[in-house]
C-alpha atoms as a PDB file:
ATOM      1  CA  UNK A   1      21.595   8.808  -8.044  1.00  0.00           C
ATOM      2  CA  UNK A   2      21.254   5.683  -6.526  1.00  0.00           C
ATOM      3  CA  UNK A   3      22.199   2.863  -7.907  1.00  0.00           C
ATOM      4  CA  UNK A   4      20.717  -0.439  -7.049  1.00  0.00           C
ATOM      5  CA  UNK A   5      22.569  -3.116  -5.713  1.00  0.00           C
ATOM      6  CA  UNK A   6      20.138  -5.828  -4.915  1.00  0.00           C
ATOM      7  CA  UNK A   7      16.362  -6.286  -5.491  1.00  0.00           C
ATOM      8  CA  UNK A   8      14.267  -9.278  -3.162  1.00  0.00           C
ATOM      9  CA  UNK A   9      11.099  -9.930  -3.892  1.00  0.00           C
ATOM     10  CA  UNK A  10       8.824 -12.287  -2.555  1.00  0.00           C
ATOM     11  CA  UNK A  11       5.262 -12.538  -2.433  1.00  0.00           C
ATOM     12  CA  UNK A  12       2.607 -12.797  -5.652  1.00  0.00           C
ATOM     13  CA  UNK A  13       2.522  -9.193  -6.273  1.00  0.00           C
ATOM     14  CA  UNK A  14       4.068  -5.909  -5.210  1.00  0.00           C
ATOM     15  CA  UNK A  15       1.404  -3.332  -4.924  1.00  0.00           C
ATOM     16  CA  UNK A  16       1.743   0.524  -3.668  1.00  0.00           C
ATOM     17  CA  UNK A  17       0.818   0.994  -0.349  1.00  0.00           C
ATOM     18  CA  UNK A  18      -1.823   3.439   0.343  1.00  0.00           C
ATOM     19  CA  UNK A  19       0.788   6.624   2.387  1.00  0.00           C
ATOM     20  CA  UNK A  20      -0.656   6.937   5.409  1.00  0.00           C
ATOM     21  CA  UNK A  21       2.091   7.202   7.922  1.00  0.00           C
ATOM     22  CA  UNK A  22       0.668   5.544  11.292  1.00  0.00           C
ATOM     23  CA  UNK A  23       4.430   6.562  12.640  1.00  0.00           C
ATOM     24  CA  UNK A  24       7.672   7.734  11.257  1.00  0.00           C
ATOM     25  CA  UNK A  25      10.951   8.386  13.123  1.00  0.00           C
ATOM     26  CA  UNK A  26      13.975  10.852  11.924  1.00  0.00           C
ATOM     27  CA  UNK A  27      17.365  11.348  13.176  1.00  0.00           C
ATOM     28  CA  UNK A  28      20.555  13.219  11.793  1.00  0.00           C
ATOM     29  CA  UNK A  29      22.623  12.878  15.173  1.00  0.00           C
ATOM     30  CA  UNK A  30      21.810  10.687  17.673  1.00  0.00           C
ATOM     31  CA  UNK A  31      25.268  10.758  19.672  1.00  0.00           C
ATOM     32  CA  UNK A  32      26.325   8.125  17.257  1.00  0.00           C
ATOM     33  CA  UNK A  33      24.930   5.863  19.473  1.00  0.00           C
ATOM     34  CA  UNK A  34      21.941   5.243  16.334  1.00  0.00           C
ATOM     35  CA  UNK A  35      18.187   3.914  16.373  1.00  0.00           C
ATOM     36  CA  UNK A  36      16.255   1.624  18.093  1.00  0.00           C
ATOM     37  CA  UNK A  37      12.780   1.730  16.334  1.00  0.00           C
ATOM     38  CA  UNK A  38       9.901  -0.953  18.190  1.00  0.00           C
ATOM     39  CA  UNK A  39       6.520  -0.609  16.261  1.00  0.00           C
ATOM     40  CA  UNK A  40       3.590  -2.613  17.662  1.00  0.00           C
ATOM     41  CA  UNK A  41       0.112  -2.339  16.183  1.00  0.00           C
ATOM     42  CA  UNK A  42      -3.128  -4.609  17.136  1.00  0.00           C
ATOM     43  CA  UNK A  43      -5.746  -3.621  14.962  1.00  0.00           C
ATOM     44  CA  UNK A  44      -9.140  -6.082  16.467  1.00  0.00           C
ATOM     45  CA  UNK A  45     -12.183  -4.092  15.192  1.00  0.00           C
ATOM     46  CA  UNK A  46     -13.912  -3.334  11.487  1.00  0.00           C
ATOM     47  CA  UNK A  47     -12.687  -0.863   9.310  1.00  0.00           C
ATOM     48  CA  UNK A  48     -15.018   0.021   6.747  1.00  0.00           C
ATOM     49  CA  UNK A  49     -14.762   2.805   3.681  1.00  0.00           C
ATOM     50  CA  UNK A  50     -17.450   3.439   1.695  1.00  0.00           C
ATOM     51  CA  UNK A  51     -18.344   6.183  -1.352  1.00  0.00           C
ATOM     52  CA  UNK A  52     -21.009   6.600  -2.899  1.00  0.00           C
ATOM     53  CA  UNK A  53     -20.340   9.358  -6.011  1.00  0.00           C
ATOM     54  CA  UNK A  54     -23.150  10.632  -8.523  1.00  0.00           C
ATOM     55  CA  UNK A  55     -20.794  12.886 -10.529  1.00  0.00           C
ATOM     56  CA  UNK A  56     -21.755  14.833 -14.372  1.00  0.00           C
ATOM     57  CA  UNK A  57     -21.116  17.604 -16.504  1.00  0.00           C
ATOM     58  CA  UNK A  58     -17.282  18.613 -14.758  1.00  0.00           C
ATOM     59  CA  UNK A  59     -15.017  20.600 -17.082  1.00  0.00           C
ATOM     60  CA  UNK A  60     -11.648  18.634 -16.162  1.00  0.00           C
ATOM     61  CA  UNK A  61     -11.366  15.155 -14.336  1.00  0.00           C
ATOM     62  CA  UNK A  62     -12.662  13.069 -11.755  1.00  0.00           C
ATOM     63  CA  UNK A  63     -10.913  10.852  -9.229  1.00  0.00           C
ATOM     64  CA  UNK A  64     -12.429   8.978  -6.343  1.00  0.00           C
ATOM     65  CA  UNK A  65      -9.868   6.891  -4.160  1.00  0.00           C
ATOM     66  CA  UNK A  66     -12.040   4.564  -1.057  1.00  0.00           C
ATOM     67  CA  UNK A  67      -8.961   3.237   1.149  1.00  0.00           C
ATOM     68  CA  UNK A  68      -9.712   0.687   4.325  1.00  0.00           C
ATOM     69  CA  UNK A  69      -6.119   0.054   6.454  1.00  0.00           C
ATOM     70  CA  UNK A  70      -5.593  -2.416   9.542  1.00  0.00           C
ATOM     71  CA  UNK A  71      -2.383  -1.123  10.865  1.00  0.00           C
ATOM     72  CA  UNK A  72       0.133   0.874   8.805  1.00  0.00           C
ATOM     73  CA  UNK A  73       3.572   2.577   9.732  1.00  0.00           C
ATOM     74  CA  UNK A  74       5.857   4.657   7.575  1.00  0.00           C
ATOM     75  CA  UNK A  75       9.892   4.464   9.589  1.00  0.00           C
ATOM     76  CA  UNK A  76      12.477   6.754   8.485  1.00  0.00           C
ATOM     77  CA  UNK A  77      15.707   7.053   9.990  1.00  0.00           C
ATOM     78  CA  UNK A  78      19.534   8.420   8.707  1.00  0.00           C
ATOM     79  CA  UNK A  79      21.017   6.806  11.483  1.00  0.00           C
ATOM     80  CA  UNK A  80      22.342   2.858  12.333  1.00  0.00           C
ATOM     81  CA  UNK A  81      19.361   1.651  13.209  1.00  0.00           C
ATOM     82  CA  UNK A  82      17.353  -1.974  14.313  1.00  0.00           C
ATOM     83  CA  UNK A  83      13.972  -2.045  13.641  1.00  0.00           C
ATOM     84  CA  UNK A  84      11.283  -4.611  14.935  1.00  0.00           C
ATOM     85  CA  UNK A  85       8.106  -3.969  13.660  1.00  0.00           C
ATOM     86  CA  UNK A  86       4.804  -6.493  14.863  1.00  0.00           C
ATOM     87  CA  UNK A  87       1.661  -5.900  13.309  1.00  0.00           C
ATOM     88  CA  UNK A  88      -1.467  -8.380  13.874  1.00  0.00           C
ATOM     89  CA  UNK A  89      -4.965  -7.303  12.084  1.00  0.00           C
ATOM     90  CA  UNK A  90      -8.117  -9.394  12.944  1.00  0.00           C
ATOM     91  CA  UNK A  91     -10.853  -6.865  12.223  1.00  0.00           C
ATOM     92  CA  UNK A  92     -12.287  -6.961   9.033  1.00  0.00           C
ATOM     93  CA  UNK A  93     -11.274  -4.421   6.597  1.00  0.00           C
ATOM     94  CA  UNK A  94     -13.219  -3.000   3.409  1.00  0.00           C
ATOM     95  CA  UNK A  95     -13.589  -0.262   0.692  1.00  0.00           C
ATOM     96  CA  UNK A  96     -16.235   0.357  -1.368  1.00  0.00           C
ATOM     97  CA  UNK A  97     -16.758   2.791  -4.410  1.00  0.00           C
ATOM     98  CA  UNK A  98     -19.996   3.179  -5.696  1.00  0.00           C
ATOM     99  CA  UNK A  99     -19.431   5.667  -8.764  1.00  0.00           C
ATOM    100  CA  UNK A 100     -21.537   7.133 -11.550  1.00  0.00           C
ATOM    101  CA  UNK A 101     -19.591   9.142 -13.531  1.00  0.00           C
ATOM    102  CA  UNK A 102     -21.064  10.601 -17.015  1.00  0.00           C
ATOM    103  CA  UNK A 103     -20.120  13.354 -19.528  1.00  0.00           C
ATOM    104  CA  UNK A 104     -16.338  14.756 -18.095  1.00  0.00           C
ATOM    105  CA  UNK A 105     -14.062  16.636 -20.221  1.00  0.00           C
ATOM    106  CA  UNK A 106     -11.028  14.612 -18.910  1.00  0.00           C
ATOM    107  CA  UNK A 107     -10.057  11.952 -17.234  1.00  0.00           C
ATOM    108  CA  UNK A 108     -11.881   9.115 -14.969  1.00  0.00           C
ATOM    109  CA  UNK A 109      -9.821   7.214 -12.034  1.00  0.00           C
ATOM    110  CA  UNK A 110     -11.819   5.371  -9.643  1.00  0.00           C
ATOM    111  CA  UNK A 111     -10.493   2.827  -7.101  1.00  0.00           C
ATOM    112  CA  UNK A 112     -10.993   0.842  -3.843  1.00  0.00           C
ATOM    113  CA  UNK A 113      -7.880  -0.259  -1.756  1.00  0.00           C
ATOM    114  CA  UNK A 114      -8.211  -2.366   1.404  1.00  0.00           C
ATOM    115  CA  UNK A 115      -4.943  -3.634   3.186  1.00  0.00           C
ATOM    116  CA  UNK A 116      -4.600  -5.675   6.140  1.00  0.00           C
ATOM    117  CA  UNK A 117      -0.520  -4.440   7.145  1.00  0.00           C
ATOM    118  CA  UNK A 118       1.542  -2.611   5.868  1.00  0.00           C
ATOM    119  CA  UNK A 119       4.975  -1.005   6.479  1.00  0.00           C
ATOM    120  CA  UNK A 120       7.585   1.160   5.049  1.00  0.00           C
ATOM    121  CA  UNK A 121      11.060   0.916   6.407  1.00  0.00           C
ATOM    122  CA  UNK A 122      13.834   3.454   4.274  1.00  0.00           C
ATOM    123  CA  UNK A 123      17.584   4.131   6.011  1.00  0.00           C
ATOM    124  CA  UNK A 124      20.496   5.483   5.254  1.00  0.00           C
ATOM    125  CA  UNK A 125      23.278   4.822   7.278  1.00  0.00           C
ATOM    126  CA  UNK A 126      26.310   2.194   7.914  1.00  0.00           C
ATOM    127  CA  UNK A 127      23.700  -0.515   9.384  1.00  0.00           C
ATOM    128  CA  UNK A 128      20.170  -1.677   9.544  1.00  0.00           C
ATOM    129  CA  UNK A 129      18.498  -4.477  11.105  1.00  0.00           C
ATOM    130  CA  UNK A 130      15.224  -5.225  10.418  1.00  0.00           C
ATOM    131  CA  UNK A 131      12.892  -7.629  12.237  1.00  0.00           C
ATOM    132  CA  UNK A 132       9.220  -7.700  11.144  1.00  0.00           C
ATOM    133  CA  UNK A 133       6.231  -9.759  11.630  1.00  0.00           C
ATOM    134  CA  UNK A 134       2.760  -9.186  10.172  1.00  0.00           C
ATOM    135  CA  UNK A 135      -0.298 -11.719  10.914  1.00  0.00           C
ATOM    136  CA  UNK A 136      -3.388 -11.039   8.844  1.00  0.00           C
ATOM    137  CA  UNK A 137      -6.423 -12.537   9.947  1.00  0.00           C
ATOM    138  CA  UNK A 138      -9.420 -10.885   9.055  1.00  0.00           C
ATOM    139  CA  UNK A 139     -12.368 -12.500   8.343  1.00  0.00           C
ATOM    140  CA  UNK A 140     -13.339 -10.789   4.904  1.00  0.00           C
ATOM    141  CA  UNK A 141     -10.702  -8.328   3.653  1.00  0.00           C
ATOM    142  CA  UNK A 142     -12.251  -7.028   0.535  1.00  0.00           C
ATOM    143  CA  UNK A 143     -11.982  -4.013  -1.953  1.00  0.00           C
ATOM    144  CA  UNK A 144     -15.024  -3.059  -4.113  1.00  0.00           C
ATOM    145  CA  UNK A 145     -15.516  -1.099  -6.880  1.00  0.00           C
ATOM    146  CA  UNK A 146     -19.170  -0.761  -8.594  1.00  0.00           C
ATOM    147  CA  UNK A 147     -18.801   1.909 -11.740  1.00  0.00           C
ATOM    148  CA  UNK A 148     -20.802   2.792 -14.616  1.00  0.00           C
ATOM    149  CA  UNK A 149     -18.803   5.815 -16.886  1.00  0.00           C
ATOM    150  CA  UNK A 150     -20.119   6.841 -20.272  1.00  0.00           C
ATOM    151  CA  UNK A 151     -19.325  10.044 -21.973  1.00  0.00           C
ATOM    152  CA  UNK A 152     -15.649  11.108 -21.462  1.00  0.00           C
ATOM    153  CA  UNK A 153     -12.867  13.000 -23.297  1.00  0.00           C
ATOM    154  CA  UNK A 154      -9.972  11.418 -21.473  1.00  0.00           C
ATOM    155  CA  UNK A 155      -9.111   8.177 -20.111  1.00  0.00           C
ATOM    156  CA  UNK A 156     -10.919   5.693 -17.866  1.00  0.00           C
ATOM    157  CA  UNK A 157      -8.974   3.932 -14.986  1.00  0.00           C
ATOM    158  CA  UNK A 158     -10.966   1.467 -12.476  1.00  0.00           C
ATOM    159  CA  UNK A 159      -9.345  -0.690 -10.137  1.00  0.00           C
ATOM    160  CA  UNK A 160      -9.666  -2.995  -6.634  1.00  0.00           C
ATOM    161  CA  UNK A 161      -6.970  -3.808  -4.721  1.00  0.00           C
ATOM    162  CA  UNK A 162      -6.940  -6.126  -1.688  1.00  0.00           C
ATOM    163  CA  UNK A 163      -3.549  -6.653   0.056  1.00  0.00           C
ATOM    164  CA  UNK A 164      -3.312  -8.588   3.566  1.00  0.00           C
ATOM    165  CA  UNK A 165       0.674  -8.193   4.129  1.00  0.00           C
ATOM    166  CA  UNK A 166       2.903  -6.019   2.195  1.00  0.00           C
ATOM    167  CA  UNK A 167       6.245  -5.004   3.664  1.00  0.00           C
ATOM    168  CA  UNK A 168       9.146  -2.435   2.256  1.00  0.00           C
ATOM    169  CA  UNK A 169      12.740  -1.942   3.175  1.00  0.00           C
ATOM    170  CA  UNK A 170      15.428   0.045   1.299  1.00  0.00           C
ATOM    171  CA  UNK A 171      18.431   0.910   2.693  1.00  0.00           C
ATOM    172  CA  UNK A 172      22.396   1.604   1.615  1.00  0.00           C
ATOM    173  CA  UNK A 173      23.958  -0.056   4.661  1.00  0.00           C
ATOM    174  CA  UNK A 174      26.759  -2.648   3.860  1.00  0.00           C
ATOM    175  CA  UNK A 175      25.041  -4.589   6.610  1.00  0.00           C
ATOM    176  CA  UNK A 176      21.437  -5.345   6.256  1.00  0.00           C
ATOM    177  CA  UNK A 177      20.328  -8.272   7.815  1.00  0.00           C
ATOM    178  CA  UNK A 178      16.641  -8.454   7.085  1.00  0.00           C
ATOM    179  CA  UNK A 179      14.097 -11.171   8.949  1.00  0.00           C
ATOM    180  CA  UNK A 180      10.594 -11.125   7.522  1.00  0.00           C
ATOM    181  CA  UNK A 181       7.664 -13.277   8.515  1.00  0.00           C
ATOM    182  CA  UNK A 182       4.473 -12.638   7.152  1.00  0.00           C
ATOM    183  CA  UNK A 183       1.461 -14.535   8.150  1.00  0.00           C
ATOM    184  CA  UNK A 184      -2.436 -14.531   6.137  1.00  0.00           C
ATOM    185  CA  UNK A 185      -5.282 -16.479   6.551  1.00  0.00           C
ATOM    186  CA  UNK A 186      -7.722 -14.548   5.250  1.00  0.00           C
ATOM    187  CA  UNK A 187      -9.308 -14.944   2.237  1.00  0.00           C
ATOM    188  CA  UNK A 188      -8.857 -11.819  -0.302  1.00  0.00           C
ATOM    189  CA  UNK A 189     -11.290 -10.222  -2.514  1.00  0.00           C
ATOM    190  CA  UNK A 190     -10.621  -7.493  -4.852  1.00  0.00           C
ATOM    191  CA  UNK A 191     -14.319  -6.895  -7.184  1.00  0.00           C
ATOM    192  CA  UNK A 192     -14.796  -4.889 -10.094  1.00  0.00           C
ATOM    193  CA  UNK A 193     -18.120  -4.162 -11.948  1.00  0.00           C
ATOM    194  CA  UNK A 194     -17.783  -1.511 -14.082  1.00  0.00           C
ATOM    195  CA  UNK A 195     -20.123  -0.397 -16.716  1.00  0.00           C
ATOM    196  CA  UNK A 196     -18.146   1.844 -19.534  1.00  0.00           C
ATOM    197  CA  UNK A 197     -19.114   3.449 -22.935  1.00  0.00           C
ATOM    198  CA  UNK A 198     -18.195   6.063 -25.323  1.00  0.00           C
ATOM    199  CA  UNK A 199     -14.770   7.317 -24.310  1.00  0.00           C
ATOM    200  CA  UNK A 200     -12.308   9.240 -26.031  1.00  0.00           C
ATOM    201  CA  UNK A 201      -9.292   8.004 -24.733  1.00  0.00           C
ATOM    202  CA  UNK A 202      -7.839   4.305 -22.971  1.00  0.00           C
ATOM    203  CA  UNK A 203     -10.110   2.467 -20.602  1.00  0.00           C
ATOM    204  CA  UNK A 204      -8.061   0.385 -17.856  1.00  0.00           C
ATOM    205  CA  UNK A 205      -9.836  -2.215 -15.630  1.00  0.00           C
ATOM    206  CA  UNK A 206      -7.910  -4.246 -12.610  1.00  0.00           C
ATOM    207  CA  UNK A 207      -8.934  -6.387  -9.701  1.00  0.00           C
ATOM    208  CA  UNK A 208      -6.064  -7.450  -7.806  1.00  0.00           C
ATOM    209  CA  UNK A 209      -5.978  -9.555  -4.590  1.00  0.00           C
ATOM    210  CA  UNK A 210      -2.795 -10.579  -2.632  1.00  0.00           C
ATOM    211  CA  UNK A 211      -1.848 -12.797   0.315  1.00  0.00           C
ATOM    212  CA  UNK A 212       1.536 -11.561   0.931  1.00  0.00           C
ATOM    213  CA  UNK A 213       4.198  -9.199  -0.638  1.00  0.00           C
ATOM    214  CA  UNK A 214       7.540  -7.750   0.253  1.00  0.00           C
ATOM    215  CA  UNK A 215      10.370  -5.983  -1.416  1.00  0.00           C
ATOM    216  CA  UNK A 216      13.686  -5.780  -0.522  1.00  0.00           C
ATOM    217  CA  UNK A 217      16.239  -3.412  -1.703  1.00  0.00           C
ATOM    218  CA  UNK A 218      19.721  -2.525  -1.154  1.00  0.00           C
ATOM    219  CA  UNK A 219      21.141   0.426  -2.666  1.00  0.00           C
ATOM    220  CA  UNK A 220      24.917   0.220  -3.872  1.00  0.00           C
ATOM    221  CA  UNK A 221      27.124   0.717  -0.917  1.00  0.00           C
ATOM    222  CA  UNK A 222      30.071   1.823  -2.712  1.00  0.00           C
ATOM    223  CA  UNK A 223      32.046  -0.842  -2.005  1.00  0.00           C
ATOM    224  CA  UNK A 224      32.364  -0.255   1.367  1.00  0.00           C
END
């Protein structure tokens, strides 16, 4: 087990981003010579996701997920490795979930997630250095959900997310110099309208919309 050394975090909000790997990189011998990792992503058109569910009478549970993502990259590497990652979204991005959801046996979970950038960075070796820029300048980044859900025997969860930068690094390495610059001029919505009745269990509503967000960890190195 890992045990955690030291925790950065900047930003208004740390939210999950949506695993889609755009581009991942693994070593276990590389000559000992280690990584050099250069992500570049230009994302200039729309992205659009939209759902529209009529869903009743289901024996178990229902789940509809709507996801809308700019540029996104998932790095792995167990090797000494420098990173520079450079991501720049100026297409507009947006989910939408339209849902009607009535009389299921279990649970409900409905949610819209649109993000700008996003990148995952995880190491494990002696060093890392990691350089990463993300610029978000969409013109209406948005994340939508419109629900009504009556007549359940679980719980209800409904939420939007809107995210324009979000970066992660976690690495063990005694050196870890990290630079981060994260850039967002866009103006965030995250919408709920949810209509929800007679339900047997917990009903859970968010709308969450953030400018930028990153997370820093190092794991304990041992002393070494």
């Amino acid at each position: 087990m890992k045990t955690l050394a030291t925790i950065l975090i900047a930003g208004t909000a740390l939210i999950s981003a949506p695993a889609i790997p755009a581009f991942a990189w693994d070593s276990h011998d590389n000559g000992g010579s280690g990584a050099e990792v250069i992500n570049g992503q230009v994302n200039l058109g729309p992205i659009w996701s939209q759902m529209n569910v009529d869903v009743a009478h289901v024996g178990g549970s229902v789940s509809a997920n709507v996801i809308a993502v700019g540029n996104t990259v998932e790095i792995l590497t167990m090797t000494d490795s420098k990173v520079t990652n450079t991501q720049v979204n100026k297409g507009s991005v947006g989910a939408k979930l339209n849902a009607t959801v009535n009389h299921v046996e279990n649970d409900v979970w409905l949610s819209a997630t649109a993000v700008c950038n996003a990148a995952d960075v995880s190491t494990d070796p002696n060093v890392t250095d990691v350089h990463s820029i993300q610029i978000c300048k969409s013109p209406d980044p948005s994340a939508q959900v419109n629900a009504q859900v009556y007549n359940t025997g679980g719980d209800v969860g409904v939420g939007a997310t809107a995210i324009a930068n979000q970066l992660s690094v976690d690495s063990n390495a005694a050196s870890f110099p990290v630079d981060n610059w994260q850039e967002n001029t866009s103006g965030m919505a995250a919408i709920v309208n949810a209509g929800i009745g007679n339900i047997a269990g917990d009903v859970s509503a968010s709308a969450t919309a953030v400018g930028n967000s990153a997370q820093i960890v190092q794991y304990d190195t041992g002393g070494h």
